[in-house]
PDB file of N, CA and C in Angstrom:
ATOM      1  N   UNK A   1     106.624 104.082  72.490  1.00  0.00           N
ATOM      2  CA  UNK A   1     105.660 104.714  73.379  1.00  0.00           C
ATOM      3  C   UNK A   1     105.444 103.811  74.590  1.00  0.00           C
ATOM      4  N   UNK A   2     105.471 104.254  75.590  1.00  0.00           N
ATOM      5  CA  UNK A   2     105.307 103.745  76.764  1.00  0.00           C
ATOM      6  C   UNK A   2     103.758 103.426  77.157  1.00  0.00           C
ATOM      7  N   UNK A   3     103.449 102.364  77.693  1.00  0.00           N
ATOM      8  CA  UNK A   3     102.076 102.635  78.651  1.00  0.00           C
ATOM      9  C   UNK A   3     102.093 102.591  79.769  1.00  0.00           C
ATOM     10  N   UNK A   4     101.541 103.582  80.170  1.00  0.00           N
ATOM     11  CA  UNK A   4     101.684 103.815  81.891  1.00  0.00           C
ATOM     12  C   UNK A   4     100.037 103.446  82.289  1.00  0.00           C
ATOM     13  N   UNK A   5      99.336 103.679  81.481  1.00  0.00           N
ATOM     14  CA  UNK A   5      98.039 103.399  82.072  1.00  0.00           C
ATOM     15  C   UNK A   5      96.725 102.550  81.548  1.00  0.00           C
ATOM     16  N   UNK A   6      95.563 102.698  81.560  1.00  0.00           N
ATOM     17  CA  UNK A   6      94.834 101.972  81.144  1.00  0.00           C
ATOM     18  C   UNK A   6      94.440 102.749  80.124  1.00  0.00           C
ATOM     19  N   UNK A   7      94.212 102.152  78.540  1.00  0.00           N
ATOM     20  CA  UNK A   7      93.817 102.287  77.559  1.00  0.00           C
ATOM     21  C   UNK A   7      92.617 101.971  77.209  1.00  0.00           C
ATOM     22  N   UNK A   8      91.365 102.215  76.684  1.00  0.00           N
ATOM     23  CA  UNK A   8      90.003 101.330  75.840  1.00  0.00           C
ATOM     24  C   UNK A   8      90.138 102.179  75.181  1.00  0.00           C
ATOM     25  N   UNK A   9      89.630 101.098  73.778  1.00  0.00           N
ATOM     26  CA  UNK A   9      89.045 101.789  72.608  1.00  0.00           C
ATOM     27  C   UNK A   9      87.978 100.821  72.350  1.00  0.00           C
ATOM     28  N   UNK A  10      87.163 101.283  71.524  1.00  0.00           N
ATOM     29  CA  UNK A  10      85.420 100.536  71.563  1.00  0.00           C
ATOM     30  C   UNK A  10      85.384 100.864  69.619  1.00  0.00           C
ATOM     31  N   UNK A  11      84.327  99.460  68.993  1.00  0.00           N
ATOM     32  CA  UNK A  11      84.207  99.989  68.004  1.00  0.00           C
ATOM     33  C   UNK A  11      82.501  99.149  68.217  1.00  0.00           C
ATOM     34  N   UNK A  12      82.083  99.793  68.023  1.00  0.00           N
ATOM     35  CA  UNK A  12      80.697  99.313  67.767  1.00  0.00           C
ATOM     36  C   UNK A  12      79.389  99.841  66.587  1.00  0.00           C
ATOM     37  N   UNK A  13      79.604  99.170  65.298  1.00  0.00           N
ATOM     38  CA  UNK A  13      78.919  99.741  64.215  1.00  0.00           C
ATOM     39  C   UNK A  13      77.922  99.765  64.150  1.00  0.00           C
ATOM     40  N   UNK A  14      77.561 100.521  63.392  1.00  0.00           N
ATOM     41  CA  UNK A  14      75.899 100.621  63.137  1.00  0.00           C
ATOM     42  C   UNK A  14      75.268  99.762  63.006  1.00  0.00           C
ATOM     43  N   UNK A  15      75.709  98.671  61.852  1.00  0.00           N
ATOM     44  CA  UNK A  15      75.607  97.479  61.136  1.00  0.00           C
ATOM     45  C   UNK A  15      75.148  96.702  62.200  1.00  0.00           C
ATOM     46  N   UNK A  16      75.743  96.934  63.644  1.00  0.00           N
ATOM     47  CA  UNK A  16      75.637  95.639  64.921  1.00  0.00           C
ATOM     48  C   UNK A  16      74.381  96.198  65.955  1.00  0.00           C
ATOM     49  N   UNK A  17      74.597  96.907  65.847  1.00  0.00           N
ATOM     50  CA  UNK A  17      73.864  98.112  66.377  1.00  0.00           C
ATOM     51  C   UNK A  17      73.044  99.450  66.151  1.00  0.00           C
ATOM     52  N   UNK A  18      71.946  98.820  65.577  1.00  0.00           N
ATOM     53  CA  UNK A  18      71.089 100.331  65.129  1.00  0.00           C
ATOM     54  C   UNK A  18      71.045 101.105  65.541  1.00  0.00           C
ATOM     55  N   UNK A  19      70.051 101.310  67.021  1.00  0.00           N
ATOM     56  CA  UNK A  19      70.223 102.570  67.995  1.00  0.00           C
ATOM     57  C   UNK A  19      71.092 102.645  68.441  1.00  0.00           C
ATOM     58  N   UNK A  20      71.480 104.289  68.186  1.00  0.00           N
ATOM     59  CA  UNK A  20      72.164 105.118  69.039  1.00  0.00           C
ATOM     60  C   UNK A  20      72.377 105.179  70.683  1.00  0.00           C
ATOM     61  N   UNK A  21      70.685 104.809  70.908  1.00  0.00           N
ATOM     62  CA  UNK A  21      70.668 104.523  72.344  1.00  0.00           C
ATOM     63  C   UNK A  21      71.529 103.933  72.814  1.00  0.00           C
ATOM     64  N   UNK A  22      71.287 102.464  71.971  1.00  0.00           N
ATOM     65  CA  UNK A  22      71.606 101.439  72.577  1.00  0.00           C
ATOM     66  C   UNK A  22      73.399 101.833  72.363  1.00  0.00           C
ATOM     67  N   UNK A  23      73.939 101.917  71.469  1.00  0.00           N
ATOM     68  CA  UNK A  23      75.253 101.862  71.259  1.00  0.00           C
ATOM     69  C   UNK A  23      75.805 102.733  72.742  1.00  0.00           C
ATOM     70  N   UNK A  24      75.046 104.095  72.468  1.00  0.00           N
ATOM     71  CA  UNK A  24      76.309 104.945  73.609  1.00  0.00           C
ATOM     72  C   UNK A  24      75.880 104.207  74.867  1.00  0.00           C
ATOM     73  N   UNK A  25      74.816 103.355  75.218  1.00  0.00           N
ATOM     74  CA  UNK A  25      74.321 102.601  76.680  1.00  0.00           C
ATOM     75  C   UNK A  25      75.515 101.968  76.572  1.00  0.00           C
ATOM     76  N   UNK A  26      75.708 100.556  75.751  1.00  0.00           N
ATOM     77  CA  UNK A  26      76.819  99.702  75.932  1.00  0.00           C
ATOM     78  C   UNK A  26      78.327 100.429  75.554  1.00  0.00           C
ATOM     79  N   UNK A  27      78.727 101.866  75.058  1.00  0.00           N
ATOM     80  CA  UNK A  27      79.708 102.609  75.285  1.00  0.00           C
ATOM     81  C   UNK A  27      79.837 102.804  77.103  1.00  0.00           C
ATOM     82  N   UNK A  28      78.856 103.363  77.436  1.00  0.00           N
ATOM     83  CA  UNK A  28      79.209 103.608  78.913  1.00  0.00           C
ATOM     84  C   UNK A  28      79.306 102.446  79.796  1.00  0.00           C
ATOM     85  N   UNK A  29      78.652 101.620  79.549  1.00  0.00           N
ATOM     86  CA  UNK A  29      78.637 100.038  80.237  1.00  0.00           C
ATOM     87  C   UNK A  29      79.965  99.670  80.317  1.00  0.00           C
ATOM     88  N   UNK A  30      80.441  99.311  78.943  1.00  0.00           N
ATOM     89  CA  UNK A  30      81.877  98.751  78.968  1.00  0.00           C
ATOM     90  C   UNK A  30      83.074  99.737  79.412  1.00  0.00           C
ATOM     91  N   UNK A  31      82.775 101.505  79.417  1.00  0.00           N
ATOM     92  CA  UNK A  31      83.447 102.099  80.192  1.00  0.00           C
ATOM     93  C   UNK A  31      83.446 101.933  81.284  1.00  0.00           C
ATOM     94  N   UNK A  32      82.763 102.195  82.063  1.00  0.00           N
ATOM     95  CA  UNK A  32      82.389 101.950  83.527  1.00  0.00           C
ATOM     96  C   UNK A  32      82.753 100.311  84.073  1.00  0.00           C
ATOM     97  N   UNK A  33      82.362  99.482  83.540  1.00  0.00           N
ATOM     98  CA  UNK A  33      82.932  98.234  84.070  1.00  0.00           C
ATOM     99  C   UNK A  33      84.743  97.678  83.451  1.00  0.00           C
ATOM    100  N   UNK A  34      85.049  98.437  82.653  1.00  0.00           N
ATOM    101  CA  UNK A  34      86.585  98.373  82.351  1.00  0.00           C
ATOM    102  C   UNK A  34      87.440  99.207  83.276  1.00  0.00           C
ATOM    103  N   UNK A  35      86.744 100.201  83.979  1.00  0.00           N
ATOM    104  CA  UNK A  35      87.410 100.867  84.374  1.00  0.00           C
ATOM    105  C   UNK A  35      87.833 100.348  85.790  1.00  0.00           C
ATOM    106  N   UNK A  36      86.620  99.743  86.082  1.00  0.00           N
ATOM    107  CA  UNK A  36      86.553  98.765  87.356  1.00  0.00           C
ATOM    108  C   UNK A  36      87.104  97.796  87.808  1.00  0.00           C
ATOM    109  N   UNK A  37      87.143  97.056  86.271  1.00  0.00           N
ATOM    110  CA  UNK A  37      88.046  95.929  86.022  1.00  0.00           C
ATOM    111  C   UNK A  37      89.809  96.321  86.392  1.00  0.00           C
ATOM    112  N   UNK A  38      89.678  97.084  85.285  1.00  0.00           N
ATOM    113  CA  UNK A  38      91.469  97.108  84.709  1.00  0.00           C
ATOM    114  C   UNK A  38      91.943  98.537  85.347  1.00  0.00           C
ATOM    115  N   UNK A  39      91.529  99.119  86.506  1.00  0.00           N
ATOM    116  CA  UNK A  39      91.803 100.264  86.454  1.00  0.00           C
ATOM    117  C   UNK A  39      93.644 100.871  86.909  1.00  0.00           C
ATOM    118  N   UNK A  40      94.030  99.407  88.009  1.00  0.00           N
ATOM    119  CA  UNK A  40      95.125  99.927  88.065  1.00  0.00           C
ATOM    120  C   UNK A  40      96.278  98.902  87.051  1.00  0.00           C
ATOM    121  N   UNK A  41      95.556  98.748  86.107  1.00  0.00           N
ATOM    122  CA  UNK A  41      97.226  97.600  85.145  1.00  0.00           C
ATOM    123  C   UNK A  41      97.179  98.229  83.860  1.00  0.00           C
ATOM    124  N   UNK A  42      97.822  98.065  83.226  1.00  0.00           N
ATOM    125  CA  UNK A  42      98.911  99.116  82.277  1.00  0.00           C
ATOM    126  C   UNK A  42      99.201  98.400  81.330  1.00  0.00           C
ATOM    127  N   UNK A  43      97.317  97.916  80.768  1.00  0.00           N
ATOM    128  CA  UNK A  43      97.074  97.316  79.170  1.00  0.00           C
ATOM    129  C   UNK A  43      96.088  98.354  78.315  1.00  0.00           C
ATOM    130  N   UNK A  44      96.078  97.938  77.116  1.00  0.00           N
ATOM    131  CA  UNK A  44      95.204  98.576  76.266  1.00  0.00           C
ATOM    132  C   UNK A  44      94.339  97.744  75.969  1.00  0.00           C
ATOM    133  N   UNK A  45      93.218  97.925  76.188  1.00  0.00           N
ATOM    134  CA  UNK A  45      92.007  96.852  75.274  1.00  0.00           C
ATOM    135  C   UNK A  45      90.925  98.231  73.954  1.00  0.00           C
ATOM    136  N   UNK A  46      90.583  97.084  73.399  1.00  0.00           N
ATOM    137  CA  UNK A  46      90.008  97.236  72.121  1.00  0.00           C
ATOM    138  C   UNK A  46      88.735  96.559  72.515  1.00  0.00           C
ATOM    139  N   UNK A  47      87.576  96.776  72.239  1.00  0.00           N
ATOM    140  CA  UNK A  47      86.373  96.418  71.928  1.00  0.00           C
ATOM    141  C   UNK A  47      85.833  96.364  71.020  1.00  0.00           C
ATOM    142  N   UNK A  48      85.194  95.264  70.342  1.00  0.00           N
ATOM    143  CA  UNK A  48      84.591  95.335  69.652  1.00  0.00           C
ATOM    144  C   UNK A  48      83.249  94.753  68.988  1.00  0.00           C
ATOM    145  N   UNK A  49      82.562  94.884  68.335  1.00  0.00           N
ATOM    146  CA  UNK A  49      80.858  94.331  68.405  1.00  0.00           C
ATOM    147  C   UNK A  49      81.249  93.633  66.865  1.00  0.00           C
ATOM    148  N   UNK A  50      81.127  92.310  67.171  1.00  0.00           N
ATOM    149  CA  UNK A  50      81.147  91.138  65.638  1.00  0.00           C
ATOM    150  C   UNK A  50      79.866  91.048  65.341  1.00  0.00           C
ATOM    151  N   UNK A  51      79.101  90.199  65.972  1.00  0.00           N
ATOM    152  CA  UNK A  51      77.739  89.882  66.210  1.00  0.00           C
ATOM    153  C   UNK A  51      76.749  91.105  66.408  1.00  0.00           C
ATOM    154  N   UNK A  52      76.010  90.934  65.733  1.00  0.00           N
ATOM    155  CA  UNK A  52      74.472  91.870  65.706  1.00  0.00           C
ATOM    156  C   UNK A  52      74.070  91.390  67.307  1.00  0.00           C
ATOM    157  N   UNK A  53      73.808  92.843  67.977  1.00  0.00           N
ATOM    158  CA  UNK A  53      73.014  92.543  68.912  1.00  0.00           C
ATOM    159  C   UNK A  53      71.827  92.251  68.505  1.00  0.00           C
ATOM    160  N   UNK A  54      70.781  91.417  68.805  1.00  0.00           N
ATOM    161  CA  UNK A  54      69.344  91.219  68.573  1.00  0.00           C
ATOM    162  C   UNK A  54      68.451  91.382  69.997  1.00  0.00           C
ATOM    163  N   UNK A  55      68.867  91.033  71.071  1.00  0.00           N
ATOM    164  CA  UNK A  55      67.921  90.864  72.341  1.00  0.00           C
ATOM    165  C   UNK A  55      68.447  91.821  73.320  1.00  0.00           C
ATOM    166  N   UNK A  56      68.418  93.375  73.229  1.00  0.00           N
ATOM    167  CA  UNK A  56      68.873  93.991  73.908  1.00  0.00           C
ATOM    168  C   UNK A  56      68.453  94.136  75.464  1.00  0.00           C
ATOM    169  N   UNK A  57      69.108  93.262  75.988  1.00  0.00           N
ATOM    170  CA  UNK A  57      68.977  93.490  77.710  1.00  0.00           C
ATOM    171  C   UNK A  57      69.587  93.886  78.151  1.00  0.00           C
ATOM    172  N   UNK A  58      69.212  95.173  79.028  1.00  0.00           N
ATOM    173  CA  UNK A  58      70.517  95.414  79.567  1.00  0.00           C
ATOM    174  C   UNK A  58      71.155  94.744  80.944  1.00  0.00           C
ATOM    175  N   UNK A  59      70.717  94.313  81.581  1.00  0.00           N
ATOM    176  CA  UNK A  59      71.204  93.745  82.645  1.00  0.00           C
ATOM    177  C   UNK A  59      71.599  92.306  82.125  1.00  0.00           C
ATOM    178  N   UNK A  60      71.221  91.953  80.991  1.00  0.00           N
ATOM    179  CA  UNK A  60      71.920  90.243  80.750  1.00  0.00           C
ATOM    180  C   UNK A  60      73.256  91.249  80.012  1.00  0.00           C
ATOM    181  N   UNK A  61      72.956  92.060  79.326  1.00  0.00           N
ATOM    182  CA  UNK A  61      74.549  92.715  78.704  1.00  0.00           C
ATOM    183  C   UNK A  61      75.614  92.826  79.465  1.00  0.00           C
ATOM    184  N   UNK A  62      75.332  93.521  80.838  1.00  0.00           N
ATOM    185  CA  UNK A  62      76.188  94.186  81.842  1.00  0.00           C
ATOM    186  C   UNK A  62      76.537  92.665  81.947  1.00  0.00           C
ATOM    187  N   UNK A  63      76.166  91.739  82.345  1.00  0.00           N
ATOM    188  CA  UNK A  63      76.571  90.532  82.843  1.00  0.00           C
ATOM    189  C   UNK A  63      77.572  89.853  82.074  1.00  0.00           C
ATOM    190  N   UNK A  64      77.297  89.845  80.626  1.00  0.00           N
ATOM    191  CA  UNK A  64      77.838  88.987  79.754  1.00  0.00           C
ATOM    192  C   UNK A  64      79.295  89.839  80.055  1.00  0.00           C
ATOM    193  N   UNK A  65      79.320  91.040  79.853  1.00  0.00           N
ATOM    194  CA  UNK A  65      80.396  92.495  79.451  1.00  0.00           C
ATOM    195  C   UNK A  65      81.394  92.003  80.851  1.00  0.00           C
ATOM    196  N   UNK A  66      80.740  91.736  81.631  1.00  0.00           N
ATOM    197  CA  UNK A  66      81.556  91.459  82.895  1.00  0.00           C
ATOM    198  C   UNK A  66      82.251  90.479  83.143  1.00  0.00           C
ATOM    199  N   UNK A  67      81.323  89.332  82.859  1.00  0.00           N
ATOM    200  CA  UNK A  67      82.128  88.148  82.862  1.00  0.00           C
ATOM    201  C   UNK A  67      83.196  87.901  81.575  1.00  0.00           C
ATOM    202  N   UNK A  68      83.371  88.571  80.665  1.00  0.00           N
ATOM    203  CA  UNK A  68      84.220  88.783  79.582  1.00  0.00           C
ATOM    204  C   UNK A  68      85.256  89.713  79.916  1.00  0.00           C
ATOM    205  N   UNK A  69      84.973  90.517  80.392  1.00  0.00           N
ATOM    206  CA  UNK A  69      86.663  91.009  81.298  1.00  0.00           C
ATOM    207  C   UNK A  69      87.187  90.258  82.404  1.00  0.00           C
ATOM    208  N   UNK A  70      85.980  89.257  83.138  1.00  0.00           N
ATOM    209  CA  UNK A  70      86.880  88.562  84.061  1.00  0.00           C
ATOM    210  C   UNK A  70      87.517  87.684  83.609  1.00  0.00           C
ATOM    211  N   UNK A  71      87.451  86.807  82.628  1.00  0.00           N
ATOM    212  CA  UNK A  71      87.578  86.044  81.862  1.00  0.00           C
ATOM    213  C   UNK A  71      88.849  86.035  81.349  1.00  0.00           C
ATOM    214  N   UNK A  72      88.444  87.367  80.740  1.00  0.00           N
ATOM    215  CA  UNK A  72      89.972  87.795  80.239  1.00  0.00           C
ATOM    216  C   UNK A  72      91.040  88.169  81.215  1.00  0.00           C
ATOM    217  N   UNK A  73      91.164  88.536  82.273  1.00  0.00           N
ATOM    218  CA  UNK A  73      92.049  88.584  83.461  1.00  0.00           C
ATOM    219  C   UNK A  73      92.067  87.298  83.989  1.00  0.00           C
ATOM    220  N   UNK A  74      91.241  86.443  84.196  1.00  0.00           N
ATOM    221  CA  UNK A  74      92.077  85.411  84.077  1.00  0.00           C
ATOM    222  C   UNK A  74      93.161  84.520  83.418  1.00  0.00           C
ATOM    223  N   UNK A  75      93.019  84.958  81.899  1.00  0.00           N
ATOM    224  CA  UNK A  75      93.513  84.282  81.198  1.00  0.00           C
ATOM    225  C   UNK A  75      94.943  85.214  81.098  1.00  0.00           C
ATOM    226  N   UNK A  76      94.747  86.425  81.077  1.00  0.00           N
ATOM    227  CA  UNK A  76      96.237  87.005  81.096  1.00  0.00           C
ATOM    228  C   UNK A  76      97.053  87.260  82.325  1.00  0.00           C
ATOM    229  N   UNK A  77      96.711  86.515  83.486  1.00  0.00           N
ATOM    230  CA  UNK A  77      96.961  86.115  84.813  1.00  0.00           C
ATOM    231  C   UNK A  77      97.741  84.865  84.289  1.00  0.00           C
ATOM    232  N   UNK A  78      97.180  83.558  84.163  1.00  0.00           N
ATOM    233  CA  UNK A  78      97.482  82.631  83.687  1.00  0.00           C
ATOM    234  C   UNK A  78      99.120  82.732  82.341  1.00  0.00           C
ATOM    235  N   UNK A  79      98.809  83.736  81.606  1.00  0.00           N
ATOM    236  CA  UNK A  79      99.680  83.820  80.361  1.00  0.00           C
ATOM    237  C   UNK A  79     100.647  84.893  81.180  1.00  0.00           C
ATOM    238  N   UNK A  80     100.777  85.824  82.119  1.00  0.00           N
ATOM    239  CA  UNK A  80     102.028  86.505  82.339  1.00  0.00           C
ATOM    240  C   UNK A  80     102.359  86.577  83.951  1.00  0.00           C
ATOM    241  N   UNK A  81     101.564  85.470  84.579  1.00  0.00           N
ATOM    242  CA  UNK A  81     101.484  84.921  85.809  1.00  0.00           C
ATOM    243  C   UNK A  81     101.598  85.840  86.994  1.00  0.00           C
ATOM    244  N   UNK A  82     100.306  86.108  86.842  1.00  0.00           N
ATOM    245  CA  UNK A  82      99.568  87.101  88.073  1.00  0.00           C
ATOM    246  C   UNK A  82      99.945  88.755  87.724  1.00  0.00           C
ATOM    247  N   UNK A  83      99.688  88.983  86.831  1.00  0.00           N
ATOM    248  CA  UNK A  83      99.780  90.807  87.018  1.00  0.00           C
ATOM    249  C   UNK A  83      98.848  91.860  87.441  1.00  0.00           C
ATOM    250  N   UNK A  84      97.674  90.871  87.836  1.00  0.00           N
ATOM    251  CA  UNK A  84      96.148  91.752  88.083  1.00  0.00           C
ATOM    252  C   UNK A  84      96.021  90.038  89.175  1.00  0.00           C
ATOM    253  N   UNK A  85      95.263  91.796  90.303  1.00  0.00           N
ATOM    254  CA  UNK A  85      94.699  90.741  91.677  1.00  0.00           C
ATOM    255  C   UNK A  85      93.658  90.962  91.607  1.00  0.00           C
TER     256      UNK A  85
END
């Protein structure tokens, strides 16, 4: 199977995440800022929630969520040398 485009998949359990609210909030969060991120390179990412959220902020979330995709484009910049500008 080929990838031509950008992929997410999200898993975020109950277990990490009680409300519903909160889950589909940080569903659309990490949509919306992945899409932003990665929109024109031709990976698949996976998401996923290890850690119990406990201090739901949303604007420290958006932040953390962000700097964790930049993060990660850097590092797969670094590992397949420059495929995302």
């Amino acid at each position: 199977m080929t990838n031509d485009t950008f992929r997410l998949g999200m898993i975020l359990p109950k277990k990490n995440i009680k409300l519903a609210v909160h889950r589909n909030y940080l569903k659309r969060i990490i949509r919306n800022l992945s899409i932003d991120v990665f929109a024109e390179s031709k990976v698949s990412l996976v998401v996923v929630s290890k850690k119990r959220i406990i201090d739901f902020k949303k604007d420290k979330l958006r932040r953390e969520i962000k700097t964790l995709f930049l993060n990660l484009i850097k590092k797969l910049n670094e590992k397949n040398n420059c495929i995302f500008s």
